[in-house]
PDB file of N, CA and C in Angstrom:
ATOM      1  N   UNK A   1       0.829  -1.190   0.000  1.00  0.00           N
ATOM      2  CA  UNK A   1       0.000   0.000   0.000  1.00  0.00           C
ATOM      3  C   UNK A   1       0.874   1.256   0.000  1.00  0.00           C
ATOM      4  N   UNK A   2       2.321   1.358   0.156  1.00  0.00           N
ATOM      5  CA  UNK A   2       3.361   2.136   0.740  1.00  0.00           C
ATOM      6  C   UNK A   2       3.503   2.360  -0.943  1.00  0.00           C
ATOM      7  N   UNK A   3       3.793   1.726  -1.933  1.00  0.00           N
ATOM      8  CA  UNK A   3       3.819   2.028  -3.282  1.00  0.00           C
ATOM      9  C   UNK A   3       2.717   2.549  -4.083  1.00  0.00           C
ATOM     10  N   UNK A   4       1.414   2.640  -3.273  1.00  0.00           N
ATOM     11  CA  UNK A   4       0.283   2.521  -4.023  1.00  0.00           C
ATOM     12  C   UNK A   4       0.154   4.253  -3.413  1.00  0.00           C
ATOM     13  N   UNK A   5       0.218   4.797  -2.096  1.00  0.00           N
ATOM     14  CA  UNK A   5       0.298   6.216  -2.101  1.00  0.00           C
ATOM     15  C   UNK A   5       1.277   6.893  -2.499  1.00  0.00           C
ATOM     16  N   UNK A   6       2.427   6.480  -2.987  1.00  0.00           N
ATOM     17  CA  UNK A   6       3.404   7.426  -3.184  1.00  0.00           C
ATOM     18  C   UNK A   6       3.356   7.574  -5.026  1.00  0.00           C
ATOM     19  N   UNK A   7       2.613   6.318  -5.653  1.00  0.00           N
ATOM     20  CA  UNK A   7       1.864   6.167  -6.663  1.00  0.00           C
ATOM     21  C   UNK A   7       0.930   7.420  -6.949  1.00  0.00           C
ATOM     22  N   UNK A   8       0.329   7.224  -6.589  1.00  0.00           N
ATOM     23  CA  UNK A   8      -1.241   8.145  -6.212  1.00  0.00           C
ATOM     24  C   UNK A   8      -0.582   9.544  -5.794  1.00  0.00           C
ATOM     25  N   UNK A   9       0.119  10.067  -5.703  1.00  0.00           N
ATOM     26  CA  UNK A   9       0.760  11.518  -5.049  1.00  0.00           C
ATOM     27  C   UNK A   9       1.431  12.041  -6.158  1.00  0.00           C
ATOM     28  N   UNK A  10       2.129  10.952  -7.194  1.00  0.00           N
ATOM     29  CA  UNK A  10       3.009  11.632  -7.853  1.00  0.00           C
ATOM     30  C   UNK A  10       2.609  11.502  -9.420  1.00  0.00           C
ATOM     31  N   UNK A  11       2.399  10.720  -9.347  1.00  0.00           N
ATOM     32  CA  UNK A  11       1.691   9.734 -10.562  1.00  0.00           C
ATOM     33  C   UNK A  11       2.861   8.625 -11.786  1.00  0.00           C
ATOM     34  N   UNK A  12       3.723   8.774 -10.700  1.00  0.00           N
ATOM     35  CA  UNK A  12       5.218   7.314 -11.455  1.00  0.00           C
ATOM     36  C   UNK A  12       4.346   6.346 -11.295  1.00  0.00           C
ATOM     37  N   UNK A  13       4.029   5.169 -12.278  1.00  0.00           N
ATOM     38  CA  UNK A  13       4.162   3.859 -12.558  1.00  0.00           C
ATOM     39  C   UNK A  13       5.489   3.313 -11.769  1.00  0.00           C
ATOM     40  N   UNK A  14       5.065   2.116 -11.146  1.00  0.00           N
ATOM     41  CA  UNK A  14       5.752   1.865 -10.182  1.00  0.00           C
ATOM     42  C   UNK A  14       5.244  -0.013 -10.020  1.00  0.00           C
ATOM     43  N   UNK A  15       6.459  -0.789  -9.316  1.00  0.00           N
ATOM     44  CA  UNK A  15       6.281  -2.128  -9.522  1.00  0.00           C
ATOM     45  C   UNK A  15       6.881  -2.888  -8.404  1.00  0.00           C
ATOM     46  N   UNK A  16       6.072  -3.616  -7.477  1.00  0.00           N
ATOM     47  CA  UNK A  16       6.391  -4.620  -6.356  1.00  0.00           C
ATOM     48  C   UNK A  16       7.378  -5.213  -6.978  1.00  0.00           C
ATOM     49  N   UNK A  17       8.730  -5.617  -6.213  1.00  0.00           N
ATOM     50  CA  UNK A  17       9.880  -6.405  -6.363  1.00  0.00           C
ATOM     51  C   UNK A  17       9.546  -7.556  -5.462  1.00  0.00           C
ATOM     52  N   UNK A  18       9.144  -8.332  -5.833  1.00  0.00           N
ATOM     53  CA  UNK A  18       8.039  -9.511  -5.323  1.00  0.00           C
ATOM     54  C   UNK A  18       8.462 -11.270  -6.573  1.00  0.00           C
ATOM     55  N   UNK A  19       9.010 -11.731  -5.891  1.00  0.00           N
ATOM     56  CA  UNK A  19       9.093 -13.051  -6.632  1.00  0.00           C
ATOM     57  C   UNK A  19       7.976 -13.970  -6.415  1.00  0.00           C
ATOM     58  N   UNK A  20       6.709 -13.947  -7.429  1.00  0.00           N
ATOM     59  CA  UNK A  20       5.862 -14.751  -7.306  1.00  0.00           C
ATOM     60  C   UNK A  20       6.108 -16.240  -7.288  1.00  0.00           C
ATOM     61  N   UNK A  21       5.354 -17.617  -6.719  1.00  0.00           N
ATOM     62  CA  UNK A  21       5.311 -18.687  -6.714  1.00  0.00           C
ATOM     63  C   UNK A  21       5.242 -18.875  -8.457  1.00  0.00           C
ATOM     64  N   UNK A  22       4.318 -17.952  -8.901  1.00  0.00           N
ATOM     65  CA  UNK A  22       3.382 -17.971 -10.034  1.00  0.00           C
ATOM     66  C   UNK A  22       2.586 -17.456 -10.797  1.00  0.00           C
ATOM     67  N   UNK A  23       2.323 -17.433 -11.242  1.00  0.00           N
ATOM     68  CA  UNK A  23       1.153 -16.512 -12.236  1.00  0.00           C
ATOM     69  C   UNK A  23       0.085 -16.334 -11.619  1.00  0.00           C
ATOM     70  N   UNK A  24      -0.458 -17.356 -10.664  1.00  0.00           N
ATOM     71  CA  UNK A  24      -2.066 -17.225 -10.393  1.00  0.00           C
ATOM     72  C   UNK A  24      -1.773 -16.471  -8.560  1.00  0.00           C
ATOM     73  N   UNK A  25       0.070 -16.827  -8.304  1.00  0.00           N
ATOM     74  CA  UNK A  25       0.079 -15.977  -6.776  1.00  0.00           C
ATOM     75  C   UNK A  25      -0.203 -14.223  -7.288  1.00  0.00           C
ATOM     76  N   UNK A  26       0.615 -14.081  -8.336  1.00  0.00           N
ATOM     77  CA  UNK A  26       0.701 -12.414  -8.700  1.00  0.00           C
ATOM     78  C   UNK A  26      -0.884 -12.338  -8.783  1.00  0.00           C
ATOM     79  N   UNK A  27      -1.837 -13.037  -9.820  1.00  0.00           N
ATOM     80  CA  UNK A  27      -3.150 -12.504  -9.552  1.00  0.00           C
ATOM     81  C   UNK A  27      -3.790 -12.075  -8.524  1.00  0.00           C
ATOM     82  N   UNK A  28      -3.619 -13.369  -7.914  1.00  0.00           N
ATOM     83  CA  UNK A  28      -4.491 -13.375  -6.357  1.00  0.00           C
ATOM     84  C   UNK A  28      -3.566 -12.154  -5.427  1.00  0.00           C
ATOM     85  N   UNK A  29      -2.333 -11.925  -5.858  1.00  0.00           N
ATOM     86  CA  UNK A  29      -1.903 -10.171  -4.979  1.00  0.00           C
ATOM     87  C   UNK A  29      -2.442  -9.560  -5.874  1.00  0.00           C
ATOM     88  N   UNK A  30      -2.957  -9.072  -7.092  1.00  0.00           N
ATOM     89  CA  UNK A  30      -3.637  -8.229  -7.768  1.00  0.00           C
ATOM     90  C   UNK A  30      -4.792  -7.462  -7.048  1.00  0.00           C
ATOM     91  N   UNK A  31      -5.531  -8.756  -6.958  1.00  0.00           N
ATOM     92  CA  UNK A  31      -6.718  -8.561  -6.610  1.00  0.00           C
ATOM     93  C   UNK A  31      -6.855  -8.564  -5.247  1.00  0.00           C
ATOM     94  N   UNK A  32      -5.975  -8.458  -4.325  1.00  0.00           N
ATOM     95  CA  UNK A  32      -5.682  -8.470  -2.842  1.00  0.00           C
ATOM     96  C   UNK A  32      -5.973  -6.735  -2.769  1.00  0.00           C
ATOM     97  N   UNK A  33      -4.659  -6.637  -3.402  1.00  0.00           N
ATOM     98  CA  UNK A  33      -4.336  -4.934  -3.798  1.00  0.00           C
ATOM     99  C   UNK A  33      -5.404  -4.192  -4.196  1.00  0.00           C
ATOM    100  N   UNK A  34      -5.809  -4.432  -5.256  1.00  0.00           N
ATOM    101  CA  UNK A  34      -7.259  -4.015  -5.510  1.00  0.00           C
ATOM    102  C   UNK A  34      -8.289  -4.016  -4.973  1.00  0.00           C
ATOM    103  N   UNK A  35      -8.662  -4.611  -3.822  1.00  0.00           N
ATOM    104  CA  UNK A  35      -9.367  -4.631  -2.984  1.00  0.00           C
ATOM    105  C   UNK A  35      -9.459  -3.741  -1.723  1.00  0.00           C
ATOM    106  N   UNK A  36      -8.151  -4.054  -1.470  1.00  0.00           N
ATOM    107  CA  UNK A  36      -7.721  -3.029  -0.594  1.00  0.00           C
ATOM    108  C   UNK A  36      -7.740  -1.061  -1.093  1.00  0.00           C
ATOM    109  N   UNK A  37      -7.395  -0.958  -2.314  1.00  0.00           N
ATOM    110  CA  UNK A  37      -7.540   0.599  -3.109  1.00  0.00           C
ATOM    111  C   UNK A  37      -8.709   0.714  -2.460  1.00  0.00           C
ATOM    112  N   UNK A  38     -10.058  -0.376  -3.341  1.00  0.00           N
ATOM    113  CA  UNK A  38     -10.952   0.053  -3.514  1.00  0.00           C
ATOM    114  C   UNK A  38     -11.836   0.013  -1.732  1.00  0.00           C
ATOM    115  N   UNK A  39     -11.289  -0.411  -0.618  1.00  0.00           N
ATOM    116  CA  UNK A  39     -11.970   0.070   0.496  1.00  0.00           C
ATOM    117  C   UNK A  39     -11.258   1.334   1.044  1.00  0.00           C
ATOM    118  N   UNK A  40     -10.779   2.362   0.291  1.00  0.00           N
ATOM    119  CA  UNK A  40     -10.529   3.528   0.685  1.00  0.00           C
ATOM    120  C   UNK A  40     -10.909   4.462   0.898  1.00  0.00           C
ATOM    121  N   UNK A  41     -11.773   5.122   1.413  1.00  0.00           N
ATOM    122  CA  UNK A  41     -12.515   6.207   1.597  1.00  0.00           C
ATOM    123  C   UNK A  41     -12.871   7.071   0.053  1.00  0.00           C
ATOM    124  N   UNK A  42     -14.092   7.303  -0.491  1.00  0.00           N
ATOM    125  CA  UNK A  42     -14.226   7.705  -1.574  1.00  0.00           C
ATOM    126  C   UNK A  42     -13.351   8.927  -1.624  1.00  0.00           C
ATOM    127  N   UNK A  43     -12.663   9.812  -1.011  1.00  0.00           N
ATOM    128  CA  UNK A  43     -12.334  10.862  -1.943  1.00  0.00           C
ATOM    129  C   UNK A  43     -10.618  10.706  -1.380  1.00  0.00           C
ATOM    130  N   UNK A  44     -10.348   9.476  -1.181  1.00  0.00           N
ATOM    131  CA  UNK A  44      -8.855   8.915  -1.224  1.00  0.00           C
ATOM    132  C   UNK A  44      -8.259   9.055  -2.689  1.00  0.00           C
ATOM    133  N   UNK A  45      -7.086   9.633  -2.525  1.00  0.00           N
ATOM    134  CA  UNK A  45      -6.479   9.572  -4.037  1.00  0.00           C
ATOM    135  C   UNK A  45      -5.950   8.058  -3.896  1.00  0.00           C
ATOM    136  N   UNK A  46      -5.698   7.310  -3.150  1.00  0.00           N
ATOM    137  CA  UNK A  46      -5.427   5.854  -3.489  1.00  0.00           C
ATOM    138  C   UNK A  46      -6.279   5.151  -4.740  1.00  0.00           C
ATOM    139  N   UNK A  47      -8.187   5.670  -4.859  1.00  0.00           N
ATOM    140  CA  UNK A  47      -9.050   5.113  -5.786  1.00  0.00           C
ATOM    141  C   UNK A  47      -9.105   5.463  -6.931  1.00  0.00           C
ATOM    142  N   UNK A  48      -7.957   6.024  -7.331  1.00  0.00           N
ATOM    143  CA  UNK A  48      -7.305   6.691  -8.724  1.00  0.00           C
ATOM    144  C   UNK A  48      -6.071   5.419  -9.053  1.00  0.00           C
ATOM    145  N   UNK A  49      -5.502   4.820  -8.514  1.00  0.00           N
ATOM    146  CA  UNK A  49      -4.059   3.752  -8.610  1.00  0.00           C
ATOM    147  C   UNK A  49      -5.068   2.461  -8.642  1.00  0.00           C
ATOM    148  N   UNK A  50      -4.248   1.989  -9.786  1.00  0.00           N
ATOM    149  CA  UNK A  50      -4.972   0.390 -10.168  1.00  0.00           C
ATOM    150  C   UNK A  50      -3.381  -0.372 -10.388  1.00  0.00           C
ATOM    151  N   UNK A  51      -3.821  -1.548  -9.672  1.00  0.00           N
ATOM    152  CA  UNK A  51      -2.701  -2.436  -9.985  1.00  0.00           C
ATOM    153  C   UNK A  51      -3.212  -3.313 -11.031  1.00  0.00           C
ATOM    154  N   UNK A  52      -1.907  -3.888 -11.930  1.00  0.00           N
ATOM    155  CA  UNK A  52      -2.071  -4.408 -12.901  1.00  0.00           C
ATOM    156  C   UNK A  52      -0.812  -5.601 -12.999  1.00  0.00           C
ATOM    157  N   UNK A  53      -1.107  -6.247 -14.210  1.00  0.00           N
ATOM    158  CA  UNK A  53       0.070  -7.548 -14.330  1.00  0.00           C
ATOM    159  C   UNK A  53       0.947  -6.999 -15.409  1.00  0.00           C
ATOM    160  N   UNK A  54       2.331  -7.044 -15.398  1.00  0.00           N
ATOM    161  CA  UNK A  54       3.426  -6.676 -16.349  1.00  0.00           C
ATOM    162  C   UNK A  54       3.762  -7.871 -16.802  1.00  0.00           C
ATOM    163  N   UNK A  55       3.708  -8.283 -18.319  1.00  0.00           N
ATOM    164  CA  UNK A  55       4.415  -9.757 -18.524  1.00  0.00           C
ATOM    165  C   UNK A  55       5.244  -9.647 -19.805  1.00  0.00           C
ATOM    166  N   UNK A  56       6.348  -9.942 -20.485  1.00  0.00           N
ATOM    167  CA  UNK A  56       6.784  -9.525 -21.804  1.00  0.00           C
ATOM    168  C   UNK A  56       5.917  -9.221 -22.728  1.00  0.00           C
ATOM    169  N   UNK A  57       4.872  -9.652 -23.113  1.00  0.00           N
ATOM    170  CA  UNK A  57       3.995  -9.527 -23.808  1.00  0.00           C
ATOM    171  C   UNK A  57       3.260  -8.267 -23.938  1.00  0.00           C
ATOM    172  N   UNK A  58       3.260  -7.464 -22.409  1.00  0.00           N
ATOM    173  CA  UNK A  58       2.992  -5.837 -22.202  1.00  0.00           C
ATOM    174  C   UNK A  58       4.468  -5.378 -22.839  1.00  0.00           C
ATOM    175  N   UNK A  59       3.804  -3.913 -23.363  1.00  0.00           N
ATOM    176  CA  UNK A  59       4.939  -3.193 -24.067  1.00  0.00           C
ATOM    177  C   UNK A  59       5.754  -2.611 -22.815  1.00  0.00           C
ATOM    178  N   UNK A  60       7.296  -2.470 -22.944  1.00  0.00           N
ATOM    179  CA  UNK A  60       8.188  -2.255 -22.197  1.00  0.00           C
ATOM    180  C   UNK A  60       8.812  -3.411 -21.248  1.00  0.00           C
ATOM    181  N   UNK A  61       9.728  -2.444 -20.576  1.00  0.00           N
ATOM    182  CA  UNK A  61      10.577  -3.749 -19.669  1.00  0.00           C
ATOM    183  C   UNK A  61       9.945  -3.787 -18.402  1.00  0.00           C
ATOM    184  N   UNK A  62      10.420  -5.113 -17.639  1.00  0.00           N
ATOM    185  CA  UNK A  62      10.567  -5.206 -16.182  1.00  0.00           C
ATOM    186  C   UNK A  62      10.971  -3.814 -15.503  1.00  0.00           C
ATOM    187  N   UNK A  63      10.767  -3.540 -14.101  1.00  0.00           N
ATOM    188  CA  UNK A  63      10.858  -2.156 -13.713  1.00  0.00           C
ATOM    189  C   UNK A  63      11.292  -2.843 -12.144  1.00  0.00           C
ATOM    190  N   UNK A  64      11.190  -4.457 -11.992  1.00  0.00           N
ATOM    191  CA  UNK A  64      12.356  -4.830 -10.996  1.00  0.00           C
ATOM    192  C   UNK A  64      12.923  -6.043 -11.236  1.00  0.00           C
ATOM    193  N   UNK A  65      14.409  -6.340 -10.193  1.00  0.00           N
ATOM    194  CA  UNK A  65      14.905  -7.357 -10.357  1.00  0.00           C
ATOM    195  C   UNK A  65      14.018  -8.480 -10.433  1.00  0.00           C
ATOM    196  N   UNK A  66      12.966  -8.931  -9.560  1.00  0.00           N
ATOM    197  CA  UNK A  66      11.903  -9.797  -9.353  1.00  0.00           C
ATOM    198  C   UNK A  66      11.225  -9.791 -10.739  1.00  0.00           C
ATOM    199  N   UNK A  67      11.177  -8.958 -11.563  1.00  0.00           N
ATOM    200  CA  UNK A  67      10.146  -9.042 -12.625  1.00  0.00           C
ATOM    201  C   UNK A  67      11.040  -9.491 -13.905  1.00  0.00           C
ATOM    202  N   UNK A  68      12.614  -9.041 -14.100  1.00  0.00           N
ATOM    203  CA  UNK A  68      13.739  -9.593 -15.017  1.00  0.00           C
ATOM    204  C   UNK A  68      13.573 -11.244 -14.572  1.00  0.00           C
ATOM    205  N   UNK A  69      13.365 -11.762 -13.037  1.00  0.00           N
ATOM    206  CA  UNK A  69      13.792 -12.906 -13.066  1.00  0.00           C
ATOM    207  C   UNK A  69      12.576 -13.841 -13.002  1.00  0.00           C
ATOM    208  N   UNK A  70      11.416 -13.304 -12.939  1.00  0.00           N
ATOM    209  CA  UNK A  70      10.244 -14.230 -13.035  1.00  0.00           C
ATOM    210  C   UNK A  70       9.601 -13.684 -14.587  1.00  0.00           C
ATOM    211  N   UNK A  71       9.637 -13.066 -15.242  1.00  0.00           N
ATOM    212  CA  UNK A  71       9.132 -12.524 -16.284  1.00  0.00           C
ATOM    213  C   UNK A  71       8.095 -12.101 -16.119  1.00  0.00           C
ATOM    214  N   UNK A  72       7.493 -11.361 -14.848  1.00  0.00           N
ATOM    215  CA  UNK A  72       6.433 -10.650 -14.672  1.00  0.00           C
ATOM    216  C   UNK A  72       6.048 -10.076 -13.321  1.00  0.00           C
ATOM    217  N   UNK A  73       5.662  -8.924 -13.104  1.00  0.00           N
ATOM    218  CA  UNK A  73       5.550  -8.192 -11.620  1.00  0.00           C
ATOM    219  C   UNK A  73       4.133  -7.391 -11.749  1.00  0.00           C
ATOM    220  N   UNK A  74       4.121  -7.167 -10.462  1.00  0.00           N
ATOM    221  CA  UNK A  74       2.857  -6.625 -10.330  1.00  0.00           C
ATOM    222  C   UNK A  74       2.841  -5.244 -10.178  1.00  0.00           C
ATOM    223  N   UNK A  75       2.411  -4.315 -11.189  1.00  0.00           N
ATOM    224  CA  UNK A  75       2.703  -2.706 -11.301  1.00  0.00           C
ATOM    225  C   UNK A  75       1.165  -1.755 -10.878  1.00  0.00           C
ATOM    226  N   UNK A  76       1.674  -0.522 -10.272  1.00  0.00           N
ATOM    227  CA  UNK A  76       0.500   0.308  -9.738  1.00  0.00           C
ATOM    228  C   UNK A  76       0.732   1.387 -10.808  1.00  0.00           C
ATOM    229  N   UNK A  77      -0.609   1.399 -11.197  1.00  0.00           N
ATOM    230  CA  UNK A  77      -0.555   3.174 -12.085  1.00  0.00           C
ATOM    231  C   UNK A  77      -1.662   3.847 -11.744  1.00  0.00           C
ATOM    232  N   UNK A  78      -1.419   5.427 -11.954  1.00  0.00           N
ATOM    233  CA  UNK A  78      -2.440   5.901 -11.687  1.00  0.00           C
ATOM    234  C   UNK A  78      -3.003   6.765 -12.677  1.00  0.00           C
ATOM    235  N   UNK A  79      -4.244   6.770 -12.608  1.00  0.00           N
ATOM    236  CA  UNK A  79      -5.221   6.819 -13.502  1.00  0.00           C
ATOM    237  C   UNK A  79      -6.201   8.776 -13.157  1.00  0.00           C
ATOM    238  N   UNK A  80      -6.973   9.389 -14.248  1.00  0.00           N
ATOM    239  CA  UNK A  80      -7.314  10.453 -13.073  1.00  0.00           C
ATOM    240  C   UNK A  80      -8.361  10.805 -13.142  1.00  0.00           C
ATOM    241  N   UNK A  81      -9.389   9.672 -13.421  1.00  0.00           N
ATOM    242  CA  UNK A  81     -10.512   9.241 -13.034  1.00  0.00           C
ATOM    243  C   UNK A  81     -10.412   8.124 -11.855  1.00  0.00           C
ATOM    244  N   UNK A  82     -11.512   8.494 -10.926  1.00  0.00           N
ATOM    245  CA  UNK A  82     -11.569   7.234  -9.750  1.00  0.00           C
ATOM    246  C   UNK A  82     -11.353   6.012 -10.608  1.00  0.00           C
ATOM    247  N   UNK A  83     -11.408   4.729 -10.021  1.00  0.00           N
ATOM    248  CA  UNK A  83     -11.505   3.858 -10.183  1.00  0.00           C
ATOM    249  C   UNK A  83     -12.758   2.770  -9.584  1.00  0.00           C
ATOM    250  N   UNK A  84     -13.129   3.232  -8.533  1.00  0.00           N
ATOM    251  CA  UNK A  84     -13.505   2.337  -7.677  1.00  0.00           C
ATOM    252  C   UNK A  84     -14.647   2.881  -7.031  1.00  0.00           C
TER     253      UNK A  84
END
């Protein structure tokens, strides 16, 4: 959540250095994360930051070591319409 306000304040794209088990652990933190945004008080700038999945297949690189060595991380962007 420490990436997700400093996200939301500045507006850098930004990415957990997090070595998943797997594909379906990064989801299930997706949607952990996302859950958590979205119980934020409606006029939280947190409900502007959506986390998302980075995998080669998204345009650009890894943005951590964890994401060079699993080929995918879990990234917060923010958006400037609510979300949630």
């Amino acid at each position: 959540m420490e990436l997700a306000a400093v996200t939301a304040e500045d507006g850098r794209q930004r990415a957990l250095d997090f070595v998943p088990a797997g594909l379906e652990d990064l989801l299930m933190l997706r949607l952990a994360v996302r859950d958590r945004l979205a119980s934020s008080p409606s006029e939280s700038p947190l409900r502007h930051v959506m986390p998302w999945l980075w995998r080669p297949e998204s345009t650009g690189a890894p943005l951590t070591e964890a994401g060079r060595s699993a080929g995918m991380e879990l990234r917060l962007s923010r958006y400037a319409s609510p979300l949630y």
